[in-house]
Protein backbone atom coordinates (compact mmCIF):
# COMPACT_ATOMS: atom_id res chain seq x y z
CA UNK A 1 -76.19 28.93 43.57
CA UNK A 2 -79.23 28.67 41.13
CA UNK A 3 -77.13 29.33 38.01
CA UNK A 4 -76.31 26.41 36.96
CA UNK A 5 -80.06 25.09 37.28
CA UNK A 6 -81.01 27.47 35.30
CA UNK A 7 -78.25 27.12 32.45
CA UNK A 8 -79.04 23.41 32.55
CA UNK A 9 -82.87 24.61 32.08
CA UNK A 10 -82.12 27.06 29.53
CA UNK A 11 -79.83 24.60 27.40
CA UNK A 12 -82.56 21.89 27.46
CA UNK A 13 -85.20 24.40 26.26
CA UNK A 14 -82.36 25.19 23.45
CA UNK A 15 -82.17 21.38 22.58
CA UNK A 16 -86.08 20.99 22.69
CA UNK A 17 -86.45 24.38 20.39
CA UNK A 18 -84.13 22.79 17.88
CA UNK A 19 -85.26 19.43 18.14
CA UNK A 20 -88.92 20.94 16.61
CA UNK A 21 -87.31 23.11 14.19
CA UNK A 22 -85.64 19.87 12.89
CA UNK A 23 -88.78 17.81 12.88
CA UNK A 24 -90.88 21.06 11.11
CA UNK A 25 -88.80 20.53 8.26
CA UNK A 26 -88.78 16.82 7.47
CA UNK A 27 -91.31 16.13 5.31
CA UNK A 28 -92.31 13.20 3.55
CA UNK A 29 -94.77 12.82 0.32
CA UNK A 30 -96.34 10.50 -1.82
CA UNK A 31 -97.62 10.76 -5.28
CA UNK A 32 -97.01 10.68 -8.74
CA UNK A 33 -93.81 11.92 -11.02
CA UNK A 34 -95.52 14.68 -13.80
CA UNK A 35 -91.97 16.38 -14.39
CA UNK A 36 -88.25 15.26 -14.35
CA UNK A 37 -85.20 16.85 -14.89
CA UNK A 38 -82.33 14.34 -14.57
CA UNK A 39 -79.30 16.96 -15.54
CA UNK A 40 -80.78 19.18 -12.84
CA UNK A 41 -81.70 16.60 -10.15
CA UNK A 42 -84.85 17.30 -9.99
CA UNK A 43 -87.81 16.38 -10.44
CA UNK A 44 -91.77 17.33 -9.26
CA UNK A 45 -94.18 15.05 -7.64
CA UNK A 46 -98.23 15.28 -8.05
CA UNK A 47 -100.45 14.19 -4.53
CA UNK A 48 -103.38 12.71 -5.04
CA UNK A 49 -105.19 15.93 -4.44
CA UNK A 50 -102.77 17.52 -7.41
CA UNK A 51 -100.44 19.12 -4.54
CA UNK A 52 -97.12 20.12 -6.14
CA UNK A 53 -93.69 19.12 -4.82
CA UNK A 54 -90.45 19.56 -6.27
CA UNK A 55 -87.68 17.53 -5.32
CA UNK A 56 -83.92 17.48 -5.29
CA UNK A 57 -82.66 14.13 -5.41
CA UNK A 58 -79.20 12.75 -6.72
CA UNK A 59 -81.50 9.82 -7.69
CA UNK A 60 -83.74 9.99 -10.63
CA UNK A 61 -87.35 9.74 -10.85
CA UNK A 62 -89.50 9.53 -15.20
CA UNK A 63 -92.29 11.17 -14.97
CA UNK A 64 -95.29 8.52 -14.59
CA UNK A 65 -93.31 6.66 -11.46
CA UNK A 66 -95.56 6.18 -8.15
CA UNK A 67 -92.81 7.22 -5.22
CA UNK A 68 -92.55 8.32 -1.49
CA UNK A 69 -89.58 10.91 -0.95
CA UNK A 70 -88.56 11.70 2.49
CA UNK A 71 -86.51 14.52 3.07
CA UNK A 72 -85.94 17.49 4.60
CA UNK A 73 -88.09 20.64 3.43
CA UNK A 74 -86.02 23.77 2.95
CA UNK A 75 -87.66 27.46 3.00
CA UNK A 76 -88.44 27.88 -0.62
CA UNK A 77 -90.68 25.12 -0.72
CA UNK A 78 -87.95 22.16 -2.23
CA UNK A 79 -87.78 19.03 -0.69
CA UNK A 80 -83.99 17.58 -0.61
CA UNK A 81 -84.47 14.21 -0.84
CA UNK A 82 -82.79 11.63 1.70
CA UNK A 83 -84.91 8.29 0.39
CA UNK A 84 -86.72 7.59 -2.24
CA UNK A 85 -88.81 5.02 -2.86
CA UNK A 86 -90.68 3.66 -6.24
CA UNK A 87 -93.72 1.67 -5.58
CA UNK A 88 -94.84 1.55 -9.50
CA UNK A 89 -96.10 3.50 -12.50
CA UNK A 90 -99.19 6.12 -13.31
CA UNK A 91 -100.66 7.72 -16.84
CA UNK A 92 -102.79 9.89 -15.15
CA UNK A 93 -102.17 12.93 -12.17
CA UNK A 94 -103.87 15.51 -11.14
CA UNK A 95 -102.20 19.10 -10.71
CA UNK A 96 -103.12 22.13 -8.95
CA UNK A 97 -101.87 25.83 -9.58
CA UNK A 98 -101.81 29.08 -11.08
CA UNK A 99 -102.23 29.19 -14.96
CA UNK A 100 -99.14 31.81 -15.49
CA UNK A 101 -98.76 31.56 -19.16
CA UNK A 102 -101.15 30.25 -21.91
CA UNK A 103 -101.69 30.12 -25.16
CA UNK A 104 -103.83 28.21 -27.80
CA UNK A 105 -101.84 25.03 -27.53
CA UNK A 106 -101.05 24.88 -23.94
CA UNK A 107 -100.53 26.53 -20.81
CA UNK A 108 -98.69 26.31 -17.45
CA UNK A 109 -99.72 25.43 -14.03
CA UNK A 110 -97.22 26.49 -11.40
CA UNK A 111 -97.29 25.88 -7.57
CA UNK A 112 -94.60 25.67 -4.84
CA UNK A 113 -91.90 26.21 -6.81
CA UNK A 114 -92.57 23.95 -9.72
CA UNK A 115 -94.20 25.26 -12.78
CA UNK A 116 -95.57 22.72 -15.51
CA UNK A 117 -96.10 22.79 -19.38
CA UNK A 118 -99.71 21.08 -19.91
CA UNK A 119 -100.20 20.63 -23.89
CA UNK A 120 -104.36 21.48 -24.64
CA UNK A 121 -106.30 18.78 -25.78
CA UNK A 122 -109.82 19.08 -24.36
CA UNK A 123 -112.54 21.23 -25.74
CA UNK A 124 -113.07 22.63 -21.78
CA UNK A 125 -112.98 26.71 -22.14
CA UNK A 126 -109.25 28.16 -20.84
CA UNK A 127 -109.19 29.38 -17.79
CA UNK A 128 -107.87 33.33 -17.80
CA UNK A 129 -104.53 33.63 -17.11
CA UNK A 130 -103.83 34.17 -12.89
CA UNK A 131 -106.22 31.72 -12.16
CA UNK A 132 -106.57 28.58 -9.89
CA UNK A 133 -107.15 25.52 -11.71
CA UNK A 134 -107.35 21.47 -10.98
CA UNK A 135 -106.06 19.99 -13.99
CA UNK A 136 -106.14 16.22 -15.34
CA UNK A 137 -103.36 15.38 -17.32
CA UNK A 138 -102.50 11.96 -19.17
CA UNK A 139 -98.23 11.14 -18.69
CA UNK A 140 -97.53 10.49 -22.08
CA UNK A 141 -94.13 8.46 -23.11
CA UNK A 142 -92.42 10.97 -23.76
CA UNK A 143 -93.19 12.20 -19.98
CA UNK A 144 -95.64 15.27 -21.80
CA UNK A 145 -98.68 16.35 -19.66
CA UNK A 146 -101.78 16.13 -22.14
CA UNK A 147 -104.89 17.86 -20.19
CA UNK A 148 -107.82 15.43 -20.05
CA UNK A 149 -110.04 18.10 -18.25
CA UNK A 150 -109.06 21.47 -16.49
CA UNK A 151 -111.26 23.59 -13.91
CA UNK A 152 -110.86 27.30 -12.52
CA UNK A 153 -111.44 26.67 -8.91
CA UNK A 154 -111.67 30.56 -7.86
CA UNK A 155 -110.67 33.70 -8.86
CA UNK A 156 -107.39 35.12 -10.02
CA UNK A 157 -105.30 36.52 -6.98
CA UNK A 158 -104.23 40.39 -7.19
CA UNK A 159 -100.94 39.05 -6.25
CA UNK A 160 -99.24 36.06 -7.66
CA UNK A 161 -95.83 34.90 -7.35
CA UNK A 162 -93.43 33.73 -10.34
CA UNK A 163 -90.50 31.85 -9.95
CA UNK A 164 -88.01 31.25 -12.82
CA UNK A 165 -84.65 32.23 -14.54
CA UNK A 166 -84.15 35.43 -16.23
CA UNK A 167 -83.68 34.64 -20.17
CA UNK A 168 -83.30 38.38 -21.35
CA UNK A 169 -83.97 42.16 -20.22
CA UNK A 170 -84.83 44.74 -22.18
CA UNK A 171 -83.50 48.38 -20.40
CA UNK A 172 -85.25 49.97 -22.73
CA UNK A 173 -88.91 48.40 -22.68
CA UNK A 174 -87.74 48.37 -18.81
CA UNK A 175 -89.07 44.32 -18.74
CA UNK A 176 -87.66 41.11 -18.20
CA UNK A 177 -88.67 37.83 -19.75
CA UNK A 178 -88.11 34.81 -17.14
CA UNK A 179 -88.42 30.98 -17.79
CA UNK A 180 -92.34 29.78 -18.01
CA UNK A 181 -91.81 25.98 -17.13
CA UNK A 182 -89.05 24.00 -14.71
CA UNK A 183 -87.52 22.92 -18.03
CA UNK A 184 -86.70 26.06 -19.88
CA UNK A 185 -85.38 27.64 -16.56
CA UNK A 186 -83.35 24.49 -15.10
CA UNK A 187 -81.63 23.79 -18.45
CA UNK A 188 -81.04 27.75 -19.09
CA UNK A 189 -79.60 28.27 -15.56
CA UNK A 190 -77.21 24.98 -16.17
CA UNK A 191 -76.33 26.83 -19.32
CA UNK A 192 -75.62 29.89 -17.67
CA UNK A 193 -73.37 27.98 -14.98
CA UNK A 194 -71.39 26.71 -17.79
CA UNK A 195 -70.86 30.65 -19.32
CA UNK A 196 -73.45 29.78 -21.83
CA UNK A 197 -75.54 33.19 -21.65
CA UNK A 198 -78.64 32.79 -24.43
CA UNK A 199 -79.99 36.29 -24.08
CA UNK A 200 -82.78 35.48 -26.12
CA UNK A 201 -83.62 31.96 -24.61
CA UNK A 202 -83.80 29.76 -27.31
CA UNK A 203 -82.53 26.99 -25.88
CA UNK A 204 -84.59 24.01 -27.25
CA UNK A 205 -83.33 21.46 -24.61
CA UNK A 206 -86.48 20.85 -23.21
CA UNK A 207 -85.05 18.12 -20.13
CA UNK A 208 -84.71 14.52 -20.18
CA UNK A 209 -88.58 13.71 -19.89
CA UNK A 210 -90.03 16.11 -22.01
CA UNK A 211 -89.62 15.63 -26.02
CA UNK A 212 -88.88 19.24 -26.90
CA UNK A 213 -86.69 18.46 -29.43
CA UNK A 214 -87.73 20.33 -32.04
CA UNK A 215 -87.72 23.79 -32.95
CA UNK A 216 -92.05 23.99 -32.89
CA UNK A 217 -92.11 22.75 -28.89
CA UNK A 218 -93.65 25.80 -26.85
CA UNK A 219 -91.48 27.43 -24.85
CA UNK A 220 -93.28 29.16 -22.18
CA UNK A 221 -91.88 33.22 -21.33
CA UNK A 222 -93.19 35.15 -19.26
CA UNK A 223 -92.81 39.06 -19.37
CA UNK A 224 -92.75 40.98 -16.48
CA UNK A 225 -92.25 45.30 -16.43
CA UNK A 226 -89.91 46.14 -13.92
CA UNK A 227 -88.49 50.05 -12.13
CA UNK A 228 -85.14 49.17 -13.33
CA UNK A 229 -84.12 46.01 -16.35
CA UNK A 230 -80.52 46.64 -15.31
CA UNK A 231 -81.04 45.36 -11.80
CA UNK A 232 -81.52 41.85 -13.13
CA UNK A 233 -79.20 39.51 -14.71
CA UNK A 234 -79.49 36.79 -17.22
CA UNK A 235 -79.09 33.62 -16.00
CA UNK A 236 -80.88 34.60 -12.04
CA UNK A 237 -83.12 32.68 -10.67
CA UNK A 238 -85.89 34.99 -9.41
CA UNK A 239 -88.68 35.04 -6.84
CA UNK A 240 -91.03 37.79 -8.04
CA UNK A 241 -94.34 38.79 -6.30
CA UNK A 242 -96.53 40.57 -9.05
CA UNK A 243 -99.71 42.21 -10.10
CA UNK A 244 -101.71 41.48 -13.43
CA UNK A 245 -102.46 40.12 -15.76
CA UNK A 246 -102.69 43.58 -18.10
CA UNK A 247 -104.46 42.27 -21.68
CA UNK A 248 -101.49 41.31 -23.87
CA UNK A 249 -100.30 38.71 -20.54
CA UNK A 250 -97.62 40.77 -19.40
CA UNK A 251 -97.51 41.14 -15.24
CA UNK A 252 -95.94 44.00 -13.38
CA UNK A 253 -93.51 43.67 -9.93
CA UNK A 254 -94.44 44.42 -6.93
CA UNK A 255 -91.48 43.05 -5.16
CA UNK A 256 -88.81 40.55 -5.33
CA UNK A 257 -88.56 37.46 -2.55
CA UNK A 258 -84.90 38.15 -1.89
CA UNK A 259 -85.35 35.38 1.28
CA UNK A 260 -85.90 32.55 -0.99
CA UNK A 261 -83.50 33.47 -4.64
CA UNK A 262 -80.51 31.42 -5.42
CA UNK A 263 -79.51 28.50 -6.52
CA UNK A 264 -80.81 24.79 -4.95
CA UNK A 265 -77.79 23.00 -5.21
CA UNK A 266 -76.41 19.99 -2.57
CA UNK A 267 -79.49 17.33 -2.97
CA UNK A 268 -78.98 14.88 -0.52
CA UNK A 269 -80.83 12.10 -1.67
């Protein structure tokens, strides 16, 4: 006689547990565009305290536009976008991240799933490659990041995790190189959808808000030493949890985020 009490009890606790799963993973944020991608749907948005989120959303966002995205927040990080909203226009963000490739004229600041180009301009010192930074940026026309000031807030991790596309492997060398910045590894992985494989990943397509047109843009790559080259394929995109820096920049894995690999396809918004 107390079975179907208890069935009753047990289904409600069911609806209740999947009622908060649902509400865990709406999300809603505010902020400023620093990177779009409009071939990929996608694009990255900058909080005021230079919190990184990238979005998928069927609707297009330039870089420099104030919005509020709500959406639903999947595993990896990416917000699918269900409304967007664009309440008016920025030159200046602030972004906050790992520096994961750098060089004289720039360097990258990834977080969350979005990595960033940020062209030098100041005459602040560079902070060594792993480490935290806050980073300033001007949102030029051409939807460029120019660094008005950056700071290392911290030390570099042991571990670090890069996210990208694989542009070649080397079975010999036993190393990969994978995608530095969102636009190198969106526009290679669209390439690679198509049958386009670039094993050396030269393609100068550097997305719809960033100039990149021309054969001297930086194109961020990031090397990484691996047990086994052959394990990877061109065109992936790849989690990677690794060690390093060593001296010449190159990192080492420690493991590969199978959860959270694939492709982020079916925005919403």
């Amino acid at each position: 006689m107390q079975r179907k009490p208890l069935l009753w009890i047990a289904a409600l606790a069911l609806a209740a547990a999947l009622g908060l799963s649902a509400q865990a993973s709406a999300a809603t944020v505010k902020g400023t565009v620093v990177h779009a991608n409009k071939s990929a749907h996608t694009f990255v948005v900058a909080g005021r305290s230079g919190r990184l989120t990238k979005v998928s959303s069927r609707r297009s966002a330039r870089a420099g536009s104030v919005v509020r995205v709500s959406g639903r927040r999947l595993a990896n990080g990416l917000l699918r976008s269900h409304r967007l909203r664009t309440r008016g226009h920025a030159r200046h963000a602030r972004l906050r991240g790992l520096v994961t490739w750098s060089t004289a004229r720039g360097f990258t600041v990834a977080a969350h799933g979005a990595s960033l180009l940020v062209h030098r301009s100041s005459t602040d010192d560079p902070a060594p490659l792993g480490a935290p930074v806050s980073t300033n940026v001007t949102i030029d026309d051409h939807g460029d990041l120019d660094e008005n000031e950056c700071h290392q807030m911290g030390q570099a991790p042991d571990q670090l995790k890069l996210e990208g596309v694989v542009l070649s492997t080397d079975p010999t060398a036993e190393t990969i190189t994978i995608s530095g910045d969102d636009d190198q590894g969106e526009d290679h992985a669209m390439a690679s959808d198509h049958g386009d494989h670039n094993q050396g990943g030269d393609d100068n397509d550097q997305g719809d808000d960033n100039q990149g047109q021309n054969e001297n843009e930086m194109q961020p790559q990031i090397v990484v030493h691996v047990p086994d080259a052959t394990a990877f394929t061109v065109g992936d995109k790849v989690e990677l949890i690794v060690s390093g820096p060593a001296g010449d920049g190159t990192f080492t894995l420690v493991s590969v985020d199978e959860d959270h690999q694939g492709h982020d396809d079916g925005s919403d918004g």
